[in-house]
N, C-alpha and C. Protein backbone atom coordinates (compact mmCIF):
# COMPACT_ATOMS: atom_id res chain seq x y z
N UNK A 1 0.84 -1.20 0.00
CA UNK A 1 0.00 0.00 0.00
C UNK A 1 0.88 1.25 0.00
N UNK A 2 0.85 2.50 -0.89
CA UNK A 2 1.51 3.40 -0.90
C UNK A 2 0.87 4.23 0.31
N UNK A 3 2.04 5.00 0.44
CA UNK A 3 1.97 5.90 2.12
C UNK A 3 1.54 7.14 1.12
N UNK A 4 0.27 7.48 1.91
CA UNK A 4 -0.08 8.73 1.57
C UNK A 4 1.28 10.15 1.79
N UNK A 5 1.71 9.84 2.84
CA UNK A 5 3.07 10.99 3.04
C UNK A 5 3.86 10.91 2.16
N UNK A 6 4.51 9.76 1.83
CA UNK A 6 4.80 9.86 0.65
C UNK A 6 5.04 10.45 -0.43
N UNK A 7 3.52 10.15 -1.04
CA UNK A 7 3.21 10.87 -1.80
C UNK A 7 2.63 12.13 -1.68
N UNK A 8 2.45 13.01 -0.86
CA UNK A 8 2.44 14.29 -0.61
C UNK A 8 3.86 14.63 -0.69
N UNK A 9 4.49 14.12 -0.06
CA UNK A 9 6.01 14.85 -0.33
C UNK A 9 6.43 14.77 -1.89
N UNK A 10 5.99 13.83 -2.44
CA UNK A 10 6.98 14.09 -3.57
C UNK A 10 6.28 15.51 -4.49
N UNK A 11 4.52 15.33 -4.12
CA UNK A 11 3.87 16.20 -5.05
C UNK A 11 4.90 17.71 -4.24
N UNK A 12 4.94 18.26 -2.78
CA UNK A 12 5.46 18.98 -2.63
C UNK A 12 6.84 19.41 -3.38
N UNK A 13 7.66 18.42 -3.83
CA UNK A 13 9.00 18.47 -4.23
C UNK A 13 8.71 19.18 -5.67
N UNK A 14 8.05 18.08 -6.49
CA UNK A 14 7.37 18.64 -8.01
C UNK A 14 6.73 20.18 -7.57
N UNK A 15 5.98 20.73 -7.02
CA UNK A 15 5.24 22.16 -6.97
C UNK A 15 6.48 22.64 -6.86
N UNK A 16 7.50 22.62 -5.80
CA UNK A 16 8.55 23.82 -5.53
C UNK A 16 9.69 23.99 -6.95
N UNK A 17 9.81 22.79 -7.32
CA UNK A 17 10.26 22.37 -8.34
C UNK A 17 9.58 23.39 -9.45
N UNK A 18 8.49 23.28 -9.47
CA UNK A 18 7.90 24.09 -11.02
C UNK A 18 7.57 25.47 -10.52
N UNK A 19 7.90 25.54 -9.49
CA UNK A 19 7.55 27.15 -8.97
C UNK A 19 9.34 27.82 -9.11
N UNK A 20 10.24 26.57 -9.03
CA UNK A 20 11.69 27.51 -9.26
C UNK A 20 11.71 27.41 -11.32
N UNK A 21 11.69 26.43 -11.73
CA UNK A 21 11.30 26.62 -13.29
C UNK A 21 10.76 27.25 -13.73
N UNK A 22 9.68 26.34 -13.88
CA UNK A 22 8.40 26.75 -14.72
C UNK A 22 7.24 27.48 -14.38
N UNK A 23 7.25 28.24 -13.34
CA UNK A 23 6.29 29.16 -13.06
C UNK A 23 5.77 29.99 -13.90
N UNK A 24 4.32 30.05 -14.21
CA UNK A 24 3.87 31.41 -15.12
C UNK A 24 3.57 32.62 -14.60
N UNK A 25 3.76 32.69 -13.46
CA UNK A 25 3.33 33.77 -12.43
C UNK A 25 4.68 34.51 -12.06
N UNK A 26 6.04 34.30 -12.60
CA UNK A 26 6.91 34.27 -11.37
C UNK A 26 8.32 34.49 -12.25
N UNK A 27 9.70 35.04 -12.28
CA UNK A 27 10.74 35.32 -13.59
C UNK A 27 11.25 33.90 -12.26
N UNK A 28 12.53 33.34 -13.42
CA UNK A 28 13.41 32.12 -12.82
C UNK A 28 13.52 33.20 -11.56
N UNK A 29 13.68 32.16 -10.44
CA UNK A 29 15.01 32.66 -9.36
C UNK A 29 16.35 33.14 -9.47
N UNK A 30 16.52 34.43 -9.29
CA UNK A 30 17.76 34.68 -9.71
C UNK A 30 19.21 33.67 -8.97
N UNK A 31 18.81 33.44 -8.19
CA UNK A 31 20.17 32.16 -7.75
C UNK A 31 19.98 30.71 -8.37
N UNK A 32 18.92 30.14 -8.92
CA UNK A 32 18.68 28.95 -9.90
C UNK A 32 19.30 29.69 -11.11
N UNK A 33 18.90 30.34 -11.86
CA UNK A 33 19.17 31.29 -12.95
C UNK A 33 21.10 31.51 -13.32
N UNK A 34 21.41 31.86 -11.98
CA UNK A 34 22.75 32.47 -11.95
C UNK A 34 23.97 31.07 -11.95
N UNK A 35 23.33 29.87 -11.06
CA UNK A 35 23.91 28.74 -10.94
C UNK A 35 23.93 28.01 -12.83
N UNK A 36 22.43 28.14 -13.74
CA UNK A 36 22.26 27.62 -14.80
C UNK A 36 23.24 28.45 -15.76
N UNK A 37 23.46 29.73 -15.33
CA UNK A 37 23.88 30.30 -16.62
C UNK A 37 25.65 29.91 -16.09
N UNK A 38 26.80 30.01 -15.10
CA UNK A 38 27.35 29.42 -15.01
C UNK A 38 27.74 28.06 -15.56
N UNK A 39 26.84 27.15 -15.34
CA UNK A 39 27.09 25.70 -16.04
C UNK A 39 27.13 26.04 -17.15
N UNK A 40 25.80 26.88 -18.16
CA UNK A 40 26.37 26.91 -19.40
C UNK A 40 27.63 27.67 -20.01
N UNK A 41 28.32 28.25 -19.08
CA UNK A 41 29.42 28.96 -19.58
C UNK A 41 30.53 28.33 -19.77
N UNK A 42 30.16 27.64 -18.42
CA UNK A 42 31.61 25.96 -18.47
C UNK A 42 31.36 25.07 -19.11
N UNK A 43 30.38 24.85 -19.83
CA UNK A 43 30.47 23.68 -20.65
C UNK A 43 30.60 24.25 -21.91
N UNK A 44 30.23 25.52 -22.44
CA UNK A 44 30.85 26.48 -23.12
C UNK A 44 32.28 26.11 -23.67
N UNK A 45 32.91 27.07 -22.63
CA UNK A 45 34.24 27.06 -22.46
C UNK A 45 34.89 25.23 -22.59
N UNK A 46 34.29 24.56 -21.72
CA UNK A 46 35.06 23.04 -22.24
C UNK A 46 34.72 22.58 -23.51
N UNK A 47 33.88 23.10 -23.93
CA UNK A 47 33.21 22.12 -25.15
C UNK A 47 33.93 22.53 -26.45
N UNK A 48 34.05 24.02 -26.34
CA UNK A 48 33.84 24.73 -27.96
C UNK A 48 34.86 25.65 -27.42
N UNK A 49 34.28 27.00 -27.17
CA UNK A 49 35.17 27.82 -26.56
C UNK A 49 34.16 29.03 -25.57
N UNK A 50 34.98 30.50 -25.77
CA UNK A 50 33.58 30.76 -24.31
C UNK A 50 33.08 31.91 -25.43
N UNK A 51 32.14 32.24 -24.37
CA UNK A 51 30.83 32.81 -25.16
C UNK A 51 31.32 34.37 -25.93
N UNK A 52 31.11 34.64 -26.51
CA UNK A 52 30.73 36.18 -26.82
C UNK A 52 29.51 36.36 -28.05
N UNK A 53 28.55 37.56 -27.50
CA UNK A 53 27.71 37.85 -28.22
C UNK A 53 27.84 39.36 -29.26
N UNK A 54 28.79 40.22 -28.46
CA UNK A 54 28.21 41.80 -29.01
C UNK A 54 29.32 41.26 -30.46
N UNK A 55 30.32 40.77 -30.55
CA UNK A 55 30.80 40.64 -32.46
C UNK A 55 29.52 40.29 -32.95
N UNK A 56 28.50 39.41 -32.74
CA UNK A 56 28.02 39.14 -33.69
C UNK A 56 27.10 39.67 -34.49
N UNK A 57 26.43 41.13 -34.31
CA UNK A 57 26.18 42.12 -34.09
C UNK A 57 26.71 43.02 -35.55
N UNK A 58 28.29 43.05 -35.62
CA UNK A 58 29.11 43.56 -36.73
C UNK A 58 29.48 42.41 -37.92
N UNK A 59 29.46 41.30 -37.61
CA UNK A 59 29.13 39.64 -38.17
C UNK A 59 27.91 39.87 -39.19
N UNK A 60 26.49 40.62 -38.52
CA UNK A 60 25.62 40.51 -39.05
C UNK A 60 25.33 42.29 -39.99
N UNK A 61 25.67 42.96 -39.75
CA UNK A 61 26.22 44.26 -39.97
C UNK A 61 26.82 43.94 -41.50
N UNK A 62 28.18 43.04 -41.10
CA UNK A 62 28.73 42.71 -42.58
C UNK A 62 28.62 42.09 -43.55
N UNK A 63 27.06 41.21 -43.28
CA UNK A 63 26.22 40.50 -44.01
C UNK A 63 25.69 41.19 -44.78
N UNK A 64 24.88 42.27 -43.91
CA UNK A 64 23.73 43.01 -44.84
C UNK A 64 24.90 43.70 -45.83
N UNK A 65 25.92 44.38 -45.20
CA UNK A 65 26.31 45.17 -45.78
C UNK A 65 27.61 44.58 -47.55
N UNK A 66 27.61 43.58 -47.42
CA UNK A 66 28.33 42.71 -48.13
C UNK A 66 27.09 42.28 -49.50
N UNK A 67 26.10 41.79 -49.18
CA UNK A 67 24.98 42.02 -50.03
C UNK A 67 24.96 43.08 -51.15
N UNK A 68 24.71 44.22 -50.11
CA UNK A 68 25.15 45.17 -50.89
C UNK A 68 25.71 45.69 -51.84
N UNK A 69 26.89 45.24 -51.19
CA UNK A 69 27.75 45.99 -52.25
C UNK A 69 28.87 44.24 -52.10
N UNK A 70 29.10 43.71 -53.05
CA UNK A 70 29.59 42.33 -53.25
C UNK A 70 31.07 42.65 -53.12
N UNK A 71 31.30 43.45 -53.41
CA UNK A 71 33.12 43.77 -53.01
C UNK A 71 33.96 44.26 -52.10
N UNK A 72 32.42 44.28 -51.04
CA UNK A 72 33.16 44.60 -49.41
C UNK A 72 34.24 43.35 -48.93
N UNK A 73 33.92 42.17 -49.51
CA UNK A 73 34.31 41.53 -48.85
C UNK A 73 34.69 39.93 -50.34
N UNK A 74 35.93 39.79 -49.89
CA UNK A 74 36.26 39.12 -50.65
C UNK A 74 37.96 37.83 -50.54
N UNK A 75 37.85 37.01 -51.21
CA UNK A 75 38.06 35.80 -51.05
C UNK A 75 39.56 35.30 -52.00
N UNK A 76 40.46 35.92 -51.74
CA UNK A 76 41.66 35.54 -52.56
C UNK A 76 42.72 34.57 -52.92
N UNK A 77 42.06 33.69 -52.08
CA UNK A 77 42.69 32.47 -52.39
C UNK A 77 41.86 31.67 -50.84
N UNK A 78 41.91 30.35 -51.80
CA UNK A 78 40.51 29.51 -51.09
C UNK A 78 40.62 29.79 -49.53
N UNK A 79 39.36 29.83 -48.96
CA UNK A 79 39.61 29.94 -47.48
C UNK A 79 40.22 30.86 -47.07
N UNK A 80 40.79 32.10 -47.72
CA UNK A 80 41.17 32.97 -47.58
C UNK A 80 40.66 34.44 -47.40
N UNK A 81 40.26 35.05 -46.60
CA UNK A 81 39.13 36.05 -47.00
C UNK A 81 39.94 37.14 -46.25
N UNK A 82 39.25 38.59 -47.24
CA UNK A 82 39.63 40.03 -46.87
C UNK A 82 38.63 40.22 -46.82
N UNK A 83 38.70 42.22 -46.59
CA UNK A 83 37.96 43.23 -46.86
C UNK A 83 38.20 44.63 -46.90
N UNK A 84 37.84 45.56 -47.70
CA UNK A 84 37.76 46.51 -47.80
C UNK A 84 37.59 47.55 -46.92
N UNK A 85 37.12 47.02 -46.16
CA UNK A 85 36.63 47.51 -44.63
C UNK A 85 37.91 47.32 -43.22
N UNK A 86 38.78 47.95 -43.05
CA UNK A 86 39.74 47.63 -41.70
C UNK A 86 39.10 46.99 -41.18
N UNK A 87 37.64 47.20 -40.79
CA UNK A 87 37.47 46.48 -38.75
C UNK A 87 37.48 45.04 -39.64
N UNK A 88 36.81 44.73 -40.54
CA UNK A 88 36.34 43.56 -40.88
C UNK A 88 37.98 42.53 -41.52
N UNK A 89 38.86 42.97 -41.65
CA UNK A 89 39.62 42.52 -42.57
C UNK A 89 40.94 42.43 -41.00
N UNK A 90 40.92 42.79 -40.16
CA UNK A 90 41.80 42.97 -38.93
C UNK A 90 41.37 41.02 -38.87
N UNK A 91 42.82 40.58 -37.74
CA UNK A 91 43.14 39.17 -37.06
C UNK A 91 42.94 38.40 -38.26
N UNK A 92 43.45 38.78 -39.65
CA UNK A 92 43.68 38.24 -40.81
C UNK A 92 42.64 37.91 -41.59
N UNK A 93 41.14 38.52 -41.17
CA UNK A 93 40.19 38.36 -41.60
C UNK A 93 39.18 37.66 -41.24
N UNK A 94 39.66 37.45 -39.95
CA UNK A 94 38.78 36.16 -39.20
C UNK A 94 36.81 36.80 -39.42
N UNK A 95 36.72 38.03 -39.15
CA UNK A 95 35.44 38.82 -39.01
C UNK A 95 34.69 38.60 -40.41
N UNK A 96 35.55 39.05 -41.88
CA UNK A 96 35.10 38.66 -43.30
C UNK A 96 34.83 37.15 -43.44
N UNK A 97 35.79 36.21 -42.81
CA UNK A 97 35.59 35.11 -42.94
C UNK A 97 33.98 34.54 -42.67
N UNK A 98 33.97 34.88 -41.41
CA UNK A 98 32.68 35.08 -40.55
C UNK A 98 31.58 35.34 -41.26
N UNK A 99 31.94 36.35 -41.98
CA UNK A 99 30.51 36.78 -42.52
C UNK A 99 29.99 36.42 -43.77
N UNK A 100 31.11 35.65 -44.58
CA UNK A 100 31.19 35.00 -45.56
C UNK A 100 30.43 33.81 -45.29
N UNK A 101 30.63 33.12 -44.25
CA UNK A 101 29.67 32.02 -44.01
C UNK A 101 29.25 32.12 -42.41
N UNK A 102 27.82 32.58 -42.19
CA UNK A 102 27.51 33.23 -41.14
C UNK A 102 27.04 31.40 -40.42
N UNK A 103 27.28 30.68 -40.93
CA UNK A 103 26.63 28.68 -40.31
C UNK A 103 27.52 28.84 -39.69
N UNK A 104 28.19 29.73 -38.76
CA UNK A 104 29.25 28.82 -37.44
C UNK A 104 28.88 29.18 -36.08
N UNK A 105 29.23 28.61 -35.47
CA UNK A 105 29.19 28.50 -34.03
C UNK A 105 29.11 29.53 -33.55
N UNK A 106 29.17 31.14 -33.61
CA UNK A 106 28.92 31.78 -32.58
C UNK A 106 27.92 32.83 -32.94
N UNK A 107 27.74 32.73 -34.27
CA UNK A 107 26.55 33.50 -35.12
C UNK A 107 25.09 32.43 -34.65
N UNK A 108 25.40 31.07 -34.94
CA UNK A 108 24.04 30.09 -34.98
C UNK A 108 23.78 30.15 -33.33
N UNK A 109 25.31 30.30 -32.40
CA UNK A 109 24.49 30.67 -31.00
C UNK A 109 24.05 31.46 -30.52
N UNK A 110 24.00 33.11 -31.24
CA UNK A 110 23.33 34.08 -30.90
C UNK A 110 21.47 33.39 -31.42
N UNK A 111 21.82 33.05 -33.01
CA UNK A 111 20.45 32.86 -33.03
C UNK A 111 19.51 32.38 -32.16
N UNK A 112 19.97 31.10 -31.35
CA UNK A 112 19.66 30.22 -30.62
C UNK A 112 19.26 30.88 -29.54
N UNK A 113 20.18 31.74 -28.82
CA UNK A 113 19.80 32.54 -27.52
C UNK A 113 18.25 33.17 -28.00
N UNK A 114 18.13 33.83 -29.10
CA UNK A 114 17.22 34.69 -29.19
C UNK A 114 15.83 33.67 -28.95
N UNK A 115 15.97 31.99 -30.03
CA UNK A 115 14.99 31.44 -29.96
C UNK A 115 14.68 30.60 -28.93
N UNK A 116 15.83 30.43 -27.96
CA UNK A 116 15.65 29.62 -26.69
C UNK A 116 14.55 30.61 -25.91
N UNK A 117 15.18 31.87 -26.11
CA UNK A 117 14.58 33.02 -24.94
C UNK A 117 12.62 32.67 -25.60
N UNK A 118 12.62 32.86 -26.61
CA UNK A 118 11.23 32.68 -26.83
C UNK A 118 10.62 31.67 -26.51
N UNK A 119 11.21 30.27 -26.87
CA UNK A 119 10.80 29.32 -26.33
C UNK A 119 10.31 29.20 -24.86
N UNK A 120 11.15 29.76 -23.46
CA UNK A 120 11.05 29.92 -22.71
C UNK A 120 10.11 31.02 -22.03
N UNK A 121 9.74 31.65 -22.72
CA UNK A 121 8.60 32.93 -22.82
C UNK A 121 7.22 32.06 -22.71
N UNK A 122 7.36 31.33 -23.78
CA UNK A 122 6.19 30.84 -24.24
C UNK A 122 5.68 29.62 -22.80
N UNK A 123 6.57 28.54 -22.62
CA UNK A 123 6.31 27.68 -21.50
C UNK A 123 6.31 28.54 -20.60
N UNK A 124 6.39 29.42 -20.11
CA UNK A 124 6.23 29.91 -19.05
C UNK A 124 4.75 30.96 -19.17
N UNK A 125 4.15 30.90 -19.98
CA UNK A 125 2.62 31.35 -20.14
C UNK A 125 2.69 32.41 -20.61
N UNK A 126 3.45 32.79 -21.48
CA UNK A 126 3.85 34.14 -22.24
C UNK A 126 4.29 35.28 -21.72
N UNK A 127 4.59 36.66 -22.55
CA UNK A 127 4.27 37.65 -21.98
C UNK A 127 3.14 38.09 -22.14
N UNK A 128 2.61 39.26 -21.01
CA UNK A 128 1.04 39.49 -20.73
C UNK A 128 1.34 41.12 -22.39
N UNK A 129 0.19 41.16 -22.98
CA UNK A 129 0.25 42.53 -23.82
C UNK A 129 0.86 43.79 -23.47
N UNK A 130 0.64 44.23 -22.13
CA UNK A 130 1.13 45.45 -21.11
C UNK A 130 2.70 45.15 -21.21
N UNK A 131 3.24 44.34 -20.66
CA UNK A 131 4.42 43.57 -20.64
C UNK A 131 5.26 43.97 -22.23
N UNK A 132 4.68 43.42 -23.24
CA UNK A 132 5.10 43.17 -24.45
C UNK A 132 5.46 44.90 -25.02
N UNK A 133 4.61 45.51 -24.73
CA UNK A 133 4.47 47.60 -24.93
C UNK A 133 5.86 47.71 -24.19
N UNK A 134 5.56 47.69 -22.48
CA UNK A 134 6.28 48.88 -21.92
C UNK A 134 6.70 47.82 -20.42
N UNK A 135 7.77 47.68 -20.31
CA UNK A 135 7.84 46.60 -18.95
C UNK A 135 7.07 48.07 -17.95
N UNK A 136 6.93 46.97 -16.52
CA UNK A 136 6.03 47.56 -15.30
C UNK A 136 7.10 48.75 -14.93
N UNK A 137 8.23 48.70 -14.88
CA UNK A 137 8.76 49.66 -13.85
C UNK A 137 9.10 51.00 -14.62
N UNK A 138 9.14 51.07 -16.10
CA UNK A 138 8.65 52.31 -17.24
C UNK A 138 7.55 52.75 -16.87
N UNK A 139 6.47 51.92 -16.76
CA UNK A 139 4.82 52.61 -16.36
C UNK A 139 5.33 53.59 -15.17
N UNK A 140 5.48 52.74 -13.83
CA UNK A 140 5.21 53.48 -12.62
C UNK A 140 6.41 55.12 -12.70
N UNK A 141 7.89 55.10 -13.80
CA UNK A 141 8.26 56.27 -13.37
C UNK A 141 7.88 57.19 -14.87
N UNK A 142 7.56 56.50 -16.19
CA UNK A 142 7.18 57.48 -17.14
C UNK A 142 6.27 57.48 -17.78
N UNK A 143 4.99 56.82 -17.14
CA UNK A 143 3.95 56.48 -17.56
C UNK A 143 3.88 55.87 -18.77
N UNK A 144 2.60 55.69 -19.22
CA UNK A 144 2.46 55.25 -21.05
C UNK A 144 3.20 56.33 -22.34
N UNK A 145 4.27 56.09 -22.35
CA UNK A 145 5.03 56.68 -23.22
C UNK A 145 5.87 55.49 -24.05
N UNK A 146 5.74 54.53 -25.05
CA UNK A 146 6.31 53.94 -25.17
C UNK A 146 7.36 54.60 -26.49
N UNK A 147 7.09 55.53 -27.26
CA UNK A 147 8.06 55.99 -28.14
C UNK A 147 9.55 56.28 -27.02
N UNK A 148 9.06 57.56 -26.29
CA UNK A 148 10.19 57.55 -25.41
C UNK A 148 11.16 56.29 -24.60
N UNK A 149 10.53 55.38 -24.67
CA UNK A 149 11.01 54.20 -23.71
C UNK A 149 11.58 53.49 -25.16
N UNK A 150 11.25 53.24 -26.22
CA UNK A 150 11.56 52.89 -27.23
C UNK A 150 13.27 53.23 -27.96
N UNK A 151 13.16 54.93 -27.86
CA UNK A 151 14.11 56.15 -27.84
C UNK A 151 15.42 55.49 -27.05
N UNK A 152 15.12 54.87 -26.05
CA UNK A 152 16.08 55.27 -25.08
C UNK A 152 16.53 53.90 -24.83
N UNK A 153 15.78 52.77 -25.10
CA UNK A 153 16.67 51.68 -25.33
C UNK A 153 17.38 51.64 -26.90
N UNK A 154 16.75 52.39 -27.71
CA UNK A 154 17.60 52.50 -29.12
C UNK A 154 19.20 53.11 -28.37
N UNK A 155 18.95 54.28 -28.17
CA UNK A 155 20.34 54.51 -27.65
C UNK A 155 21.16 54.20 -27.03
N UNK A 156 20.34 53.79 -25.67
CA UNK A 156 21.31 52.70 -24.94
C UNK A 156 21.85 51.43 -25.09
N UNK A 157 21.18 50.93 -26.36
CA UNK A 157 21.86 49.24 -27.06
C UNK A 157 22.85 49.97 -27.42
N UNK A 158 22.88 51.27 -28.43
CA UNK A 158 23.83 52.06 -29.45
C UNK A 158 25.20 52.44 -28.39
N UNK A 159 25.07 52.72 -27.23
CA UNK A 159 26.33 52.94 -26.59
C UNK A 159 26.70 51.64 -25.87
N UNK A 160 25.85 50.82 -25.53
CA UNK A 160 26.40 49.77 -25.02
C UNK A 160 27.24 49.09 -26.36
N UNK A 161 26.63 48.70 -27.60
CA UNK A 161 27.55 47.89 -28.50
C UNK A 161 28.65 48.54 -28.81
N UNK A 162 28.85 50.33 -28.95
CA UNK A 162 29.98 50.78 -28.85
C UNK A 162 30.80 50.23 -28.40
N UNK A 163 30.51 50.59 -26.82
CA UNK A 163 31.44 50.99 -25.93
C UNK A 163 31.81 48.95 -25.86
N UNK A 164 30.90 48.10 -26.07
CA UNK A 164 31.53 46.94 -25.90
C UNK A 164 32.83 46.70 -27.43
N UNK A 165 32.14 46.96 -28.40
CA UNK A 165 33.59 46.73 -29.70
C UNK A 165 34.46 47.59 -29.02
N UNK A 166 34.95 48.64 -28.52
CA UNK A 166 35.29 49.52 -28.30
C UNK A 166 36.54 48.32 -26.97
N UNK A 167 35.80 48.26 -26.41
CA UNK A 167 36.46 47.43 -25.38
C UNK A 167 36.87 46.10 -25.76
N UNK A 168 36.26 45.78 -26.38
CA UNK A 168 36.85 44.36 -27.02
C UNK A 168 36.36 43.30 -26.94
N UNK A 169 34.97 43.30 -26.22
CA UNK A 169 34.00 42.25 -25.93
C UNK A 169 32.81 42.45 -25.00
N UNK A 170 32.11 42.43 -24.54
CA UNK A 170 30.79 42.53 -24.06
C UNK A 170 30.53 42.08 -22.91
N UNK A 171 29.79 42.11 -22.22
CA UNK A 171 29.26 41.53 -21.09
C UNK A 171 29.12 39.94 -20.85
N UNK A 172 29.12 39.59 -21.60
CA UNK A 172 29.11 37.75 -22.15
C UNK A 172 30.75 37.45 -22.16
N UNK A 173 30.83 37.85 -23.10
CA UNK A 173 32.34 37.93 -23.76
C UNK A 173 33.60 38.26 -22.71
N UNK A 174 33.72 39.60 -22.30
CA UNK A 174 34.57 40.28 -22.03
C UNK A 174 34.70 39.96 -20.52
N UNK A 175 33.14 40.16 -20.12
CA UNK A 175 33.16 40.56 -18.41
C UNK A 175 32.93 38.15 -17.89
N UNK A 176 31.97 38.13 -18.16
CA UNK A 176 31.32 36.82 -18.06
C UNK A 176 32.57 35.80 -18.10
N UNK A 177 32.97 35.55 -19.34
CA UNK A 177 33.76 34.70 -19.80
C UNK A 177 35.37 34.94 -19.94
N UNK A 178 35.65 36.53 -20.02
CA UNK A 178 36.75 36.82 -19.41
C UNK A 178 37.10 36.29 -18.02
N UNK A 179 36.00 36.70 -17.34
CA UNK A 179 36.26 36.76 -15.10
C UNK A 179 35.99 34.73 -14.97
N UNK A 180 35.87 34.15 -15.92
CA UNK A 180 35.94 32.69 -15.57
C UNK A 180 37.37 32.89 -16.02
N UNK A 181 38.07 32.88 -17.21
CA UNK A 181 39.27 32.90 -16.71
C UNK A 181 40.26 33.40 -16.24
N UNK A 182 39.83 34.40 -15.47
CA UNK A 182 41.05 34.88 -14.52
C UNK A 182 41.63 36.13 -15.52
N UNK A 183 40.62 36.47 -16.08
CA UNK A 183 41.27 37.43 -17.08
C UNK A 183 40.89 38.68 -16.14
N UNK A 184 42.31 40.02 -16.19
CA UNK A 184 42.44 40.58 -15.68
C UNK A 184 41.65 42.16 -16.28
N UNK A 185 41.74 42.18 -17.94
CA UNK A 185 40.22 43.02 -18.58
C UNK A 185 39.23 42.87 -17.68
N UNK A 186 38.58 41.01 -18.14
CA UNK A 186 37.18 41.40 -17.38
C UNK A 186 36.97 41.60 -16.64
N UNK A 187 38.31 41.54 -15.15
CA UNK A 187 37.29 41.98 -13.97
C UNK A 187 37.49 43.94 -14.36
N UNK A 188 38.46 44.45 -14.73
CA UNK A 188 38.17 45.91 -14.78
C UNK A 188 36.73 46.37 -16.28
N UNK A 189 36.52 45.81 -16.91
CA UNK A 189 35.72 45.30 -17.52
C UNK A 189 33.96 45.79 -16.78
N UNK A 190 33.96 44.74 -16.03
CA UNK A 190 32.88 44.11 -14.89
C UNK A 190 32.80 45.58 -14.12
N UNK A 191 34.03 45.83 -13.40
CA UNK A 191 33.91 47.16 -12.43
C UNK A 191 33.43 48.27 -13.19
N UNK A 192 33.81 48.56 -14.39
CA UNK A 192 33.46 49.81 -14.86
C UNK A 192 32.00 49.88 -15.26
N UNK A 193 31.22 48.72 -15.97
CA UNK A 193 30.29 48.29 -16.22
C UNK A 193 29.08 48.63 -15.31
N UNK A 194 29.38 47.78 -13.99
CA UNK A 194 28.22 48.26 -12.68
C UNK A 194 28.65 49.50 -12.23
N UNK A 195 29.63 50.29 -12.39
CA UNK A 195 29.93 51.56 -11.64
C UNK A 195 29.12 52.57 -12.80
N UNK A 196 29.00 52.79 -14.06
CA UNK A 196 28.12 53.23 -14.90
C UNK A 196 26.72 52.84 -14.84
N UNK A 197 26.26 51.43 -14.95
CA UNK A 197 24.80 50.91 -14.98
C UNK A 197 23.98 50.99 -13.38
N UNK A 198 24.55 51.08 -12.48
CA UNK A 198 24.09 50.91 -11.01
C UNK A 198 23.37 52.58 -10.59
N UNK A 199 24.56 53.18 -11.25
CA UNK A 199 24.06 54.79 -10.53
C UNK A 199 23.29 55.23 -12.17
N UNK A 200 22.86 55.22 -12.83
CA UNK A 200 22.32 55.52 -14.38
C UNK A 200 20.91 54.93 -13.80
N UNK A 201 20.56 53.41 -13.41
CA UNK A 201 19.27 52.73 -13.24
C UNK A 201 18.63 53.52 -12.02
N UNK A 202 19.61 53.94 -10.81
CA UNK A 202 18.71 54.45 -9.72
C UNK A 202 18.13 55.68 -9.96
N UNK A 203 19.15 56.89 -11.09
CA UNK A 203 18.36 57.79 -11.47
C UNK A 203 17.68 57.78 -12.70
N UNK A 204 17.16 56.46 -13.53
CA UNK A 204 16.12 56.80 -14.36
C UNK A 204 15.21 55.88 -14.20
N UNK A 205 15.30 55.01 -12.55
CA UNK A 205 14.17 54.29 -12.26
C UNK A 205 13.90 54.79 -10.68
N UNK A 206 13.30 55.62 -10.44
CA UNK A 206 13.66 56.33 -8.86
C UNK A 206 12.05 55.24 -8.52
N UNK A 207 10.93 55.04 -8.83
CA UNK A 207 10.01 54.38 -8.61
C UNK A 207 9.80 52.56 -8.87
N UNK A 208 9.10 51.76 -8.04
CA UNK A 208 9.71 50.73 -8.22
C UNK A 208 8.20 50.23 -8.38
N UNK A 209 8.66 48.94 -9.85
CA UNK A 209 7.36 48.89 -10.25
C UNK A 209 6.01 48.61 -8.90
């Protein structure tokens, strides 16, 4: 005969369980969250190599822009690729190469991030319409304005991807996967990063959703 306790405990285990997952009410736990994205960085790093996202960005930049005009970028002996373009034609062309055949590994894993993230949107009971406009904590300090809120993440992607090529890698890249290895950039990287984003968020979010 099964023990009713038992089986209450395990149903308890499964609820807490889908309340740290899969909750539709609820974002991951940021310490489940922080432990998952870790593992994927190390298996990252052991598997393939470690992450960076903001190149891919100028990867895709030199796509459109290669289209274009067909002689941005070009191929002088097999497997061999330039460009017309310095940024793209710098570390012997590795960037033209790149964009010449965008099927590799760190272009198909941006894609992936984007469609995992949706995937995960979706099992988790979507986003609500309100949500999808203007997140909650825009409402409570600038009301229904979504052009302005629109405005201002345009610009702020625009100085963040700067200032990340600029630096040499990104928050993934530079700070993330630099500070796993002991790289001495990302932790100054990392510091400069929250010493800009920490005091910027308290004065353009003074209200909490």
């Amino acid at each position: 005969m099964v023990d009713p306790d038992q089986i209450n405990s395990k149903n308890n285990i499964l609820e807490k369980w889908n309340v740290i997952f899969w909750s539709k009410h609820m974002p991951l736990n940021w310490k489940t969250g922080g432990v998952l994205l870790g593992f994927v960085f190390f298996l990252a790093v052991l598997l393939v190599k470690p992450i960076g996202v903001s190149t891919q960005f100028v990867i895709l930049d030199a796509i459109v822009a290669d289209v274009a005009n067909p002689e941005l970028i070009t191929e002088p002996e097999p497997g061999t690729y330039t460009s017309t373009n310095a940024y793209l034609a710098k570390s012997n062309g590795k960037y033209a190469k790149n964009a010449s055949n965008p099927l590799n590994y760190s272009f198909v894993f941006v894609i992936a991030m984007m469609i995992g993230a949706f995937m995960s949107a979706k099992l988790r009971g979507g986003i609500g319409a309100d949500e999808r406009k203007l997140p909650a904590i825009w409402y409570a300090n600038y009301g229904d304005t979504p052009v302005a809120r629109y405005s201002v993440a345009f610009v702020g992607g625009f100085i963040v991807l700067y200032g990340a090529r600029l630096a040499g890698g990104c928050t993934s890249g530079h700070m993330m996967s630099g500070m796993m290895q002991t790289s001495l950039s990302g932790y100054l990287f990392a510091a400069g990063a929250f010493a800009a984003a920490v005091p910027v968020a308290l004065l353009m979010y003074k209200k909490e959703a």
